[in-house]
Protein backbone atom coordinates (compact mmCIF):
# COMPACT_ATOMS: atom_id res chain seq x y z
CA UNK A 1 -290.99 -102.93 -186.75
CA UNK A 2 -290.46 -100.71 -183.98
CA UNK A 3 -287.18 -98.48 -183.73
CA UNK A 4 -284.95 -99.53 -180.42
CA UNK A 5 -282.14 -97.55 -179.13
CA UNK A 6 -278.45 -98.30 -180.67
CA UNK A 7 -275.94 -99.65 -178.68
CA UNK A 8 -272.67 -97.58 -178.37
CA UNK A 9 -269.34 -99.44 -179.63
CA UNK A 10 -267.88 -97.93 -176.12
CA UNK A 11 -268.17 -97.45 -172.49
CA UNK A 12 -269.57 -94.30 -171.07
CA UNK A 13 -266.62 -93.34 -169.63
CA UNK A 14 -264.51 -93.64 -172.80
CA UNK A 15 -264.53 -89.93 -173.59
CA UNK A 16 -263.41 -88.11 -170.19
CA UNK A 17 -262.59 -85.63 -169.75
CA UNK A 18 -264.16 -84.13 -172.57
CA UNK A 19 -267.53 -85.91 -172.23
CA UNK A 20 -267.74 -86.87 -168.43
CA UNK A 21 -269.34 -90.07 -167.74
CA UNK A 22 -272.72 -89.58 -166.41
CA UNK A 23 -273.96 -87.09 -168.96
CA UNK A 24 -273.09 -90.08 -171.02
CA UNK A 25 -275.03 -92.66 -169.18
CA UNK A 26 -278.12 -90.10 -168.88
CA UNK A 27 -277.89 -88.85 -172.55
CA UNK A 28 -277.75 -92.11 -174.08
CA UNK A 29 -279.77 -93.90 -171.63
CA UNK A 30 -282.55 -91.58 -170.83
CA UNK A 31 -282.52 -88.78 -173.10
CA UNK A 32 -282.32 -91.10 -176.37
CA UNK A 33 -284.10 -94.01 -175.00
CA UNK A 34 -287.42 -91.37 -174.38
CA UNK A 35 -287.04 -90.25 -178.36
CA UNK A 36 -287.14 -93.63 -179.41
CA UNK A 37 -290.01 -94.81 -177.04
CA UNK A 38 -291.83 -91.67 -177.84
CA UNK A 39 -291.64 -92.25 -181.92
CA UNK A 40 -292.59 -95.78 -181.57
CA UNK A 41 -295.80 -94.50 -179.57
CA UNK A 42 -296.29 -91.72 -182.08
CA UNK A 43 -295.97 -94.15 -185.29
CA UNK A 44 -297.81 -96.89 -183.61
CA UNK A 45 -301.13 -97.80 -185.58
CA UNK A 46 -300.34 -95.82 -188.23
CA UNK A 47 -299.61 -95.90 -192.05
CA UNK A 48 -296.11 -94.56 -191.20
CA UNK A 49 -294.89 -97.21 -188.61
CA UNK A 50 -292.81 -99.48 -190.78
CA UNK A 51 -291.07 -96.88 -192.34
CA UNK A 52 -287.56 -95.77 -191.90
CA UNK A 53 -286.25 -93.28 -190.46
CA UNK A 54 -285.15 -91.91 -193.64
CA UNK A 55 -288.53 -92.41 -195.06
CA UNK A 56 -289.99 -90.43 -192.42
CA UNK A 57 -287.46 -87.55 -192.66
CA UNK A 58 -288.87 -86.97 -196.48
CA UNK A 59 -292.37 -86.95 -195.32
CA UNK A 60 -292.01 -85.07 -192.17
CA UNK A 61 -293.97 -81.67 -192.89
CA UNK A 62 -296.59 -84.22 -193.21
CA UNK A 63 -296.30 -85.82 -189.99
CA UNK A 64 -297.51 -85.07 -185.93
CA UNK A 65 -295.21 -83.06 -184.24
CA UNK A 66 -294.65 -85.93 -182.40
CA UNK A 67 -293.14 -87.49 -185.09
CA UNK A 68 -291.24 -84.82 -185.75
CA UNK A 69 -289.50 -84.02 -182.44
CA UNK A 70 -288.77 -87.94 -181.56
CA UNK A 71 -288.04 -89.24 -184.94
CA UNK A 72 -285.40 -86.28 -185.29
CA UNK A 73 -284.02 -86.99 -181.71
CA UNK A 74 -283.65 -90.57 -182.81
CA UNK A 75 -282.41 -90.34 -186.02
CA UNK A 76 -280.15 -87.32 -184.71
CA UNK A 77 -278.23 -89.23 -181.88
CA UNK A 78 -278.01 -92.08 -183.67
CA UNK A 79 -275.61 -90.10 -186.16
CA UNK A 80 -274.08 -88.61 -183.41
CA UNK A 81 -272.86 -91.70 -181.67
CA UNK A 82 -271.54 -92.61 -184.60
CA UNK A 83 -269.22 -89.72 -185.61
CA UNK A 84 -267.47 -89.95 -181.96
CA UNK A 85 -264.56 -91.93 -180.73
CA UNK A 86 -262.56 -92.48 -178.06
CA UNK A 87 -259.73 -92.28 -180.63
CA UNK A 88 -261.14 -89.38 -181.97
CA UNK A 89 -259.64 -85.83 -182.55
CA UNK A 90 -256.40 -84.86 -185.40
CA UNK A 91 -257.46 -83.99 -188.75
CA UNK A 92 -259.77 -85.04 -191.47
CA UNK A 93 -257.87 -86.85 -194.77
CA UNK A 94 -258.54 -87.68 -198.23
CA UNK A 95 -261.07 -86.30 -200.01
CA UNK A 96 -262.95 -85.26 -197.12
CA UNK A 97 -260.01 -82.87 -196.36
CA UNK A 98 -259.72 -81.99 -200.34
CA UNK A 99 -263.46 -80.47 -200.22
CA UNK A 100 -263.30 -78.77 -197.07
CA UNK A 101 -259.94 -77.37 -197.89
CA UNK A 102 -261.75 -75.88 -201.52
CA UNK A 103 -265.12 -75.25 -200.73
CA UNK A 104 -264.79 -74.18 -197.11
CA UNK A 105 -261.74 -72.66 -196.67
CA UNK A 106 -260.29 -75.00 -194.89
CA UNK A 107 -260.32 -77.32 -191.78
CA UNK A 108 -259.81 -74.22 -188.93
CA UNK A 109 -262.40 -71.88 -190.93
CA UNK A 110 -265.04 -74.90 -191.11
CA UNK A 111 -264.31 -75.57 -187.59
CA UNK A 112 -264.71 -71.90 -186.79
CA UNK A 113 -268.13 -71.83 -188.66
CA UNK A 114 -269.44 -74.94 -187.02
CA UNK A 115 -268.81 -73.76 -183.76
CA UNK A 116 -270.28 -70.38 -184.79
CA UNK A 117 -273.67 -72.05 -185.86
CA UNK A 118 -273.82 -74.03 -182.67
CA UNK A 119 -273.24 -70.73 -180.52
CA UNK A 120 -275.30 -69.08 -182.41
CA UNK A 121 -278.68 -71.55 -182.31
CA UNK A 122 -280.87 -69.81 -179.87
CA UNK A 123 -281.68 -72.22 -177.34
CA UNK A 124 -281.93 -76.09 -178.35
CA UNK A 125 -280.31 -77.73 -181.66
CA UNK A 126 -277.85 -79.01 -183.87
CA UNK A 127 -274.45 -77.67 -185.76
CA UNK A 128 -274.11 -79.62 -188.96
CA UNK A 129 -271.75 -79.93 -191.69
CA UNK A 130 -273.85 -81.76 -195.05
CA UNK A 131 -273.45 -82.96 -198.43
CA UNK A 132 -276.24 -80.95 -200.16
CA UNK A 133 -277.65 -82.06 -203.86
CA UNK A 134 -274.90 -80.42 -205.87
CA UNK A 135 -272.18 -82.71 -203.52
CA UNK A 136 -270.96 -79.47 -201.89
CA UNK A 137 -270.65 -78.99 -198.37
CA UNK A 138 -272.07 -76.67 -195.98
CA UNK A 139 -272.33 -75.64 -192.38
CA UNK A 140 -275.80 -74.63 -190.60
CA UNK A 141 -277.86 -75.37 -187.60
CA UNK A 142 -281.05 -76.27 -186.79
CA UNK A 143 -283.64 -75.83 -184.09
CA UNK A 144 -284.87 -78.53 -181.46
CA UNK A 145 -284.70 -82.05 -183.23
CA UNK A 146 -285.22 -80.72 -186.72
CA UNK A 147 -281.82 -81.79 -189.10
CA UNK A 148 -281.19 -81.28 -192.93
CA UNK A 149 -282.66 -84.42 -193.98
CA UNK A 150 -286.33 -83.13 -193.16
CA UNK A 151 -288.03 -82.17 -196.15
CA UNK A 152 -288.81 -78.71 -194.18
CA UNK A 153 -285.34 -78.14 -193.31
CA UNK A 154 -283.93 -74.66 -193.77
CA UNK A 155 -280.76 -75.37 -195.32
CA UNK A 156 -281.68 -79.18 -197.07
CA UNK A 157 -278.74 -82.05 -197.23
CA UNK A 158 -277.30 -85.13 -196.19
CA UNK A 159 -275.74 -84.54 -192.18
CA UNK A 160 -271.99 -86.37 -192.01
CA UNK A 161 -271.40 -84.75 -189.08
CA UNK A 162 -273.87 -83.63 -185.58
CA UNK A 163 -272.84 -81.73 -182.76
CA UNK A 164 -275.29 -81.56 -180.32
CA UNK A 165 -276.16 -78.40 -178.66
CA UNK A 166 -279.13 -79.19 -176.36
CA UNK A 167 -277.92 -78.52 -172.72
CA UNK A 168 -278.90 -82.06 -171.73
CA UNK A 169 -275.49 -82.77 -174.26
CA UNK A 170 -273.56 -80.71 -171.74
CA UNK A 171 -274.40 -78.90 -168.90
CA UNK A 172 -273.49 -81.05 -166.28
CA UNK A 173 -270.19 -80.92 -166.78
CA UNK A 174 -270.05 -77.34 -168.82
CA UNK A 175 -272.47 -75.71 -166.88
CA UNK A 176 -273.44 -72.43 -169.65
CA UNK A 177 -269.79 -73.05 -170.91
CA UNK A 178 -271.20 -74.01 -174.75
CA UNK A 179 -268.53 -72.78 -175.86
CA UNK A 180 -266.11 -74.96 -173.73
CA UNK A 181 -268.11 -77.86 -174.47
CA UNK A 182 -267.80 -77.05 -178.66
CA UNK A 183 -263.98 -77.07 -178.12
CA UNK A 184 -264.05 -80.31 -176.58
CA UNK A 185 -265.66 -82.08 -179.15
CA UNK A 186 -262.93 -81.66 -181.73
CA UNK A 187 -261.18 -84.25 -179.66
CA UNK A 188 -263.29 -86.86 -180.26
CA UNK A 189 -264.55 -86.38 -183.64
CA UNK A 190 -264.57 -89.86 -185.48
CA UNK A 191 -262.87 -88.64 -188.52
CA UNK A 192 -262.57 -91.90 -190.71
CA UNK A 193 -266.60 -92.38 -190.06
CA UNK A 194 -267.31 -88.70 -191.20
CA UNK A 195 -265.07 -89.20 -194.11
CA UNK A 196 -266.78 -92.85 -195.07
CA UNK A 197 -270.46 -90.92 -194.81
CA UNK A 198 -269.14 -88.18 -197.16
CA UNK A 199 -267.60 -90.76 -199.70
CA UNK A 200 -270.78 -93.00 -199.95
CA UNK A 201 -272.62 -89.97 -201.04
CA UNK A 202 -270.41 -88.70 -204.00
């Protein structure tokens, strides 16, 4: 079954001014509609096609580059979309805010680090903060499309949360302002969805 491109549960405007509406409309429209058409090409024919995209993230140091770059950019917006909200922003709660508080040293020094691994990823990529195998959280980055759930990834776990640091995420409004645009994304962090991902995987 080939993959199709999610549908967002709200308008492209819905995050101004933080996100301004038209890198909205282009990244979700263009930019992830290409991944997706691009990894249904690449899979199509193959042994690999009805897998998910889960499936394929195991495998992927087995896989065409192809496969690689698209079915990351797929499976990567897909979270992202996810984590944001128009009623986004305060603070994490529970036990979400329990194990950042103990194993990260807390909600302003994991935000720190996050922003420091997306400022810090040379060119294109992700920030993430993961559940690895032990349950434990941590904080990297990653190049390109490449995330933690690859079986080649650098620093291996689950992703609860993406920040995208490609420049197609946010140079039309930010310009080279990275840094500007990592602030803003604190206000529209989908806290209750991060929380839910980390919970399932305890």
């Amino acid at each position: 079954m080939a993959f199709t491109l999610p549908a967002l549960s709200y308008n492209h405007d819905a995050f101004e001014p933080h996100f301004d509406t038209l890198t909205m409309q282009i990244h979700h429209g263009k930019h992830h509609q290409a991944y997706v058409d691009n990894l249904n090409k690449a899979l199509a024919g193959t042994e690999h096609e009805n897998k998910s995209l889960e499936e394929l993230m195991a495998i992927m140091s087995k896989l065409p580059m192809a496969v690689r770059n698209n079915g990351g950019g797929h499976y990567n917006h897909s979270l992202f979309w996810e984590i944001l909200s128009p009623n986004g922003g305060g603070n994490p709660s529970g036990k979400l805010a329990e194990a950042i508080e103990s194993q990260l040293g807390g909600l302003e020094k994991m935000k720190s680090d996050f922003a420091n691994a997306g400022m810090t990823r040379f060119g294109s990529g992700w920030a993430w903060l993961c559940v690895k195998a032990d349950k434990t959280l941590c904080v990297c980055s990653t190049p390109n499309q490449d995330n933690p759930l690859m079986d080649l990834a650098e620093c291996p776990g689950t992703p609860i949360l993406g920040m995208d640091v490609w420049e197609h995420a946010y140079y039309l409004h930010y310009q080279n302002r990275r840094a500007d645009y990592i602030a803003a994304f604190w206000n529209i962090v989908n806290w209750d969805e991060v929380s839910k991902r980390y919970e399932s995987l305890l």
